[in-house]
Protein backbone atom coordinates (compact mmCIF):
# COMPACT_ATOMS: atom_id res chain seq x y z
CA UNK A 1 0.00 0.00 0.00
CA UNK A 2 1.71 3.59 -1.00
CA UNK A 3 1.18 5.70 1.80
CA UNK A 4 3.18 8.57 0.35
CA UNK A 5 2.12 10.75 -2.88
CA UNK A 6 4.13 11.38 -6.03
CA UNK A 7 5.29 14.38 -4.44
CA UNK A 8 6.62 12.16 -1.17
CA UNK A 9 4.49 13.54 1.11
CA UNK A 10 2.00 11.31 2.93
CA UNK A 11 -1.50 11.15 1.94
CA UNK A 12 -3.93 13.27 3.56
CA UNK A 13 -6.38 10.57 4.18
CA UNK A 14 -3.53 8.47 5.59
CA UNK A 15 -2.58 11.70 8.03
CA UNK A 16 -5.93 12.41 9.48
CA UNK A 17 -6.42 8.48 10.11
CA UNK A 18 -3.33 8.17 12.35
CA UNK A 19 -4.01 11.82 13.34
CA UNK A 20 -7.76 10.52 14.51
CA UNK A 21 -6.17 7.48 16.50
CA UNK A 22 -3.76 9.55 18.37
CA UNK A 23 -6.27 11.84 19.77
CA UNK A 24 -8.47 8.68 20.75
CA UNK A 25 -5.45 7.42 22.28
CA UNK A 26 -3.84 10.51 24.41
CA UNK A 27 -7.73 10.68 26.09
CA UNK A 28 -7.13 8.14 28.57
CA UNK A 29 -3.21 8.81 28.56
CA UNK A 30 -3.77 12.74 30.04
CA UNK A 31 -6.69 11.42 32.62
CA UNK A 32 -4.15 8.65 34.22
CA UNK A 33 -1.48 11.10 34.18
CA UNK A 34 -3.55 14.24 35.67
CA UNK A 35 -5.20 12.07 38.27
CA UNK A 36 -1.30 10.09 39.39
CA UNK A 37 0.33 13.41 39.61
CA UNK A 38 -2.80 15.54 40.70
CA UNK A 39 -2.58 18.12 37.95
CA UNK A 40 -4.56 18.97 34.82
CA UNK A 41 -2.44 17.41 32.09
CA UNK A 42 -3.68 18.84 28.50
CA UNK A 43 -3.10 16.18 25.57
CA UNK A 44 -2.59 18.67 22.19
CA UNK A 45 -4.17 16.97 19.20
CA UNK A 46 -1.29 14.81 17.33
CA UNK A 47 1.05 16.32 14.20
CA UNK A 48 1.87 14.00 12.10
CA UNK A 49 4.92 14.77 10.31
CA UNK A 50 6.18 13.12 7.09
CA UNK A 51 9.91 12.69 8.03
CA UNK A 52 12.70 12.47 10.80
CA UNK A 53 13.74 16.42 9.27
CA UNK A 54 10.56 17.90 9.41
CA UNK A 55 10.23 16.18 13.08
CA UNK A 56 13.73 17.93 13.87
CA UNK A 57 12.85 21.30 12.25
CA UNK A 58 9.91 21.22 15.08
CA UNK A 59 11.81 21.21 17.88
CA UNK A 60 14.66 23.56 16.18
CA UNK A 61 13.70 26.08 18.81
CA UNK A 62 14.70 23.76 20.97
CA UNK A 63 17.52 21.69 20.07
CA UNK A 64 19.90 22.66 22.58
CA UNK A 65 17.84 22.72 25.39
CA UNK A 66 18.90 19.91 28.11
CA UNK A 67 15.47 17.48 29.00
CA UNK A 68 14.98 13.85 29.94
CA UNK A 69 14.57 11.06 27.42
CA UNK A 70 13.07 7.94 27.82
CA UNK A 71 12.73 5.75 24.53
CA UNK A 72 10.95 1.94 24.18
CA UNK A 73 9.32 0.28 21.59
CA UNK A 74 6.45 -1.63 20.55
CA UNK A 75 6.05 -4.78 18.63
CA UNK A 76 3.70 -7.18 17.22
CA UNK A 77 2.09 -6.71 14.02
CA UNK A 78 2.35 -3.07 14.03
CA UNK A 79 5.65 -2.48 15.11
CA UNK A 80 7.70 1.58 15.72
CA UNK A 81 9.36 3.49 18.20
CA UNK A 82 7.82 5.69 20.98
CA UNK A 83 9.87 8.81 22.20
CA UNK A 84 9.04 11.12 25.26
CA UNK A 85 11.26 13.89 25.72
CA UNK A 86 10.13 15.64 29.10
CA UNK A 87 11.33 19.16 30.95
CA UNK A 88 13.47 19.01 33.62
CA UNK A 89 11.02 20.53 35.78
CA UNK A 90 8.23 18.39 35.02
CA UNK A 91 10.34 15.03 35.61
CA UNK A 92 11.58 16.78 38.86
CA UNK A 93 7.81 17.57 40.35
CA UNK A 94 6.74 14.14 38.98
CA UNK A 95 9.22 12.31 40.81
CA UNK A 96 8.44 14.16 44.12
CA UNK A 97 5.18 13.77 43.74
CA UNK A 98 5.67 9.88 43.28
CA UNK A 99 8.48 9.59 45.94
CA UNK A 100 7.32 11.63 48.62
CA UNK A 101 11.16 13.31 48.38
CA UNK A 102 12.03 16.90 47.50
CA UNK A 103 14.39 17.55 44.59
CA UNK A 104 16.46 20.67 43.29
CA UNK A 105 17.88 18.52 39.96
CA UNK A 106 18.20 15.94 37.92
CA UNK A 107 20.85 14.02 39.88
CA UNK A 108 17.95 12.17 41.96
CA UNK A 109 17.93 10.19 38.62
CA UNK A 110 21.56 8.70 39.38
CA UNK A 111 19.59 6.98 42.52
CA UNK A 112 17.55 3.52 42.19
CA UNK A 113 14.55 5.76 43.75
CA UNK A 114 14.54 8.07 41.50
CA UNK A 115 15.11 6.99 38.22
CA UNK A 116 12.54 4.36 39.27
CA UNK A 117 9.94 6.90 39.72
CA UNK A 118 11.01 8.15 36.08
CA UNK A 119 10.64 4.67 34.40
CA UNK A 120 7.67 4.15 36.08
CA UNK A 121 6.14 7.33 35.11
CA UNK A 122 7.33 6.62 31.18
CA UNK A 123 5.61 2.95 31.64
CA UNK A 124 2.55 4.28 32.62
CA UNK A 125 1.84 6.45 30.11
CA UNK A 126 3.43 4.53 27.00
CA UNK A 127 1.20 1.04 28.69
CA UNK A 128 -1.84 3.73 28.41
CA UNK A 129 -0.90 4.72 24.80
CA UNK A 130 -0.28 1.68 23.50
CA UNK A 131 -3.03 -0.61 24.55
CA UNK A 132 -5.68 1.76 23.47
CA UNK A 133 -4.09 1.78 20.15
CA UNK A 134 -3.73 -2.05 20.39
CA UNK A 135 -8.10 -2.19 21.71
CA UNK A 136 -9.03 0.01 18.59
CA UNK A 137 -7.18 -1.74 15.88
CA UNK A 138 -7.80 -5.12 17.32
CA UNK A 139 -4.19 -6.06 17.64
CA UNK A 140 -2.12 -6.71 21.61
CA UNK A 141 0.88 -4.68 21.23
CA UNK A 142 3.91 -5.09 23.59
CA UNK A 143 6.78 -2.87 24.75
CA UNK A 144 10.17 -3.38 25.21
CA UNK A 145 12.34 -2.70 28.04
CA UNK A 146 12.85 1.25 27.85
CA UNK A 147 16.22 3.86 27.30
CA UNK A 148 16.86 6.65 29.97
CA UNK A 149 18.95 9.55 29.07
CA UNK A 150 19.66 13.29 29.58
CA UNK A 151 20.73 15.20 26.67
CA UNK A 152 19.80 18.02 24.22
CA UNK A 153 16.47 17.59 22.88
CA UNK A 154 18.13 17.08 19.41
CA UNK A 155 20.42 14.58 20.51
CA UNK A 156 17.60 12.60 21.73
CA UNK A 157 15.48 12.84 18.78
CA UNK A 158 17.98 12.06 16.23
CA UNK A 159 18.84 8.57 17.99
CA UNK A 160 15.71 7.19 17.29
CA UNK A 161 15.68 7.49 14.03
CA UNK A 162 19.05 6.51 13.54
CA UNK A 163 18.23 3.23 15.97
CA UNK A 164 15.62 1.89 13.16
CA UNK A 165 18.42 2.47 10.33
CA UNK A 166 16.32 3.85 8.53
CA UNK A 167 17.01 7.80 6.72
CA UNK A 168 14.97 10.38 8.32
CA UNK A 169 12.95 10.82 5.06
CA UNK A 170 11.39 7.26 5.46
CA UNK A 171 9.87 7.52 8.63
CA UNK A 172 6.98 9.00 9.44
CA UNK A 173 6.24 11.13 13.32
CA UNK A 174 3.53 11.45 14.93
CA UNK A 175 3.93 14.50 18.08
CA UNK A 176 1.86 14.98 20.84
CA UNK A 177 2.30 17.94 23.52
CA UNK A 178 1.47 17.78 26.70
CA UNK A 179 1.07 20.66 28.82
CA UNK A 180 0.23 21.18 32.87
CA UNK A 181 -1.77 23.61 35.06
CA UNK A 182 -0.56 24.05 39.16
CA UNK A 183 -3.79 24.76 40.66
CA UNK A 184 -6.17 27.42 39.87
CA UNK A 185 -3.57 29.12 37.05
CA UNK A 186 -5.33 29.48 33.98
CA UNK A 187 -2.02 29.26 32.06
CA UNK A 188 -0.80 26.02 30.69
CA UNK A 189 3.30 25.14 30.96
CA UNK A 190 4.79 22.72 28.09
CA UNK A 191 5.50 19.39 29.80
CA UNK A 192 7.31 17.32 27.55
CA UNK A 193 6.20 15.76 24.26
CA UNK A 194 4.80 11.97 23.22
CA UNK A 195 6.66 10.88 20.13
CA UNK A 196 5.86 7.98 17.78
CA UNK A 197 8.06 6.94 14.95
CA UNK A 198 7.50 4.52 12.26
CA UNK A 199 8.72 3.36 9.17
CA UNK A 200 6.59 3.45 6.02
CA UNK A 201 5.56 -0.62 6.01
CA UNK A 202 4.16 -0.14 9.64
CA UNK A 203 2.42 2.85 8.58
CA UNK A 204 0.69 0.71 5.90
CA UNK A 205 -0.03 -1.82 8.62
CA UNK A 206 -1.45 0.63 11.04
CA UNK A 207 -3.47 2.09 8.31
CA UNK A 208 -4.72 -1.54 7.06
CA UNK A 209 -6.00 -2.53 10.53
CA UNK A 210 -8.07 0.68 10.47
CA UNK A 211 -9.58 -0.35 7.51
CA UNK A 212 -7.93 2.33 5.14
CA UNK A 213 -7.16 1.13 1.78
């Protein structure tokens, strides 16, 4: 199935299907996450991107800013990668929250406590992602054991793509933001962000299991 057009870009049809399935998927994903933390966690609706560059170009802002990686995949019939690259901040008020501990920095993470609270945090909401995906096309999906790193968000969004082998024009992204409220502030603050990569074939997959020809 040709998921791209003759001008390489992907379909529109095929865009707005995987765009549709994100947003049923983030639903539950920001109501676990608001209700474990006690915050209002806003899910944006998912960009779908047609390659690793345009991806990249996103987050150009960005690309030297230091955040927290985790990376895991999933596997079974539909098969990619799922990135989230979170703030500082956010993975240091999580882990508080979760630990009952009080943290200035990232070097809690160097302690079995803390980096727990991290993985377990990045389980959570990739489990939640992933087996609503798996419910709606009809397929159980399983992760894999996951990556923890800091770096620059660049850094951590190029190794993905480079992990599949693949060029960064042959996979296509799929980026979710999520964003908090402390409280009664009106004001939402960027969190981190929920990437998915895949390559084209599992695109064609997904789409087939959705019923798109």
């Amino acid at each position: 199935m040709a998921v791209r057009n003759e001008d390489g870009e992907l379909r529109e049809d095929i865009k707005d299907a995987i765009s549709e399935l994100g947003n049923i998927c983030i639903g539950n994903t920001g109501r676990m996450l608001g209700n474990m933390l006690k915050l209002r966690i806003f899910m944006s609706p998912p960009v779908v991107m047609n390659n690793g560059a345009e991806l990249l170009e996103s987050f150009s802002h960005d690309a030297d800013k230091v955040a927290v990686g985790v990376l895991m995949s999933f596997k079974q019939s539909v098969e990619g990668v799922m990135l989230f690259i979170v703030e500082k901040q956010f993975v240091i008020e999580a882990a508080a929250t979760m630990t009952g501990e009080e943290y200035s920095d990232l070097s809690f993470m160097k302690e079995e406590d803390g980096l727990s609270a991290v993985q377990e945090l990045a389980n959570l909401m990739a489990a939640s992602f992933i087996n609503e995906m798996g419910s709606f096309i009809g397929e159980k999906l399983f992760l894999t054991p996951m990556m923890v790193g800091v770096d620059m968000v660049g850094a951590l969004i190029s190794f993905p793509v480079a992990s599949l082998e693949l060029s960064d024009r042959d996979v296509v992204c799929v980026d979710v933001k999520f964003s908090i409220s402390r409280e009664a502030r009106s004001e939402m603050t960027t969190a981190g962000h929920l990437i998915l990569i895949h390559d084209e074939a599992n695109v064609a997959r997904l789409v087939n299991a959705l019923g798109l020809q």
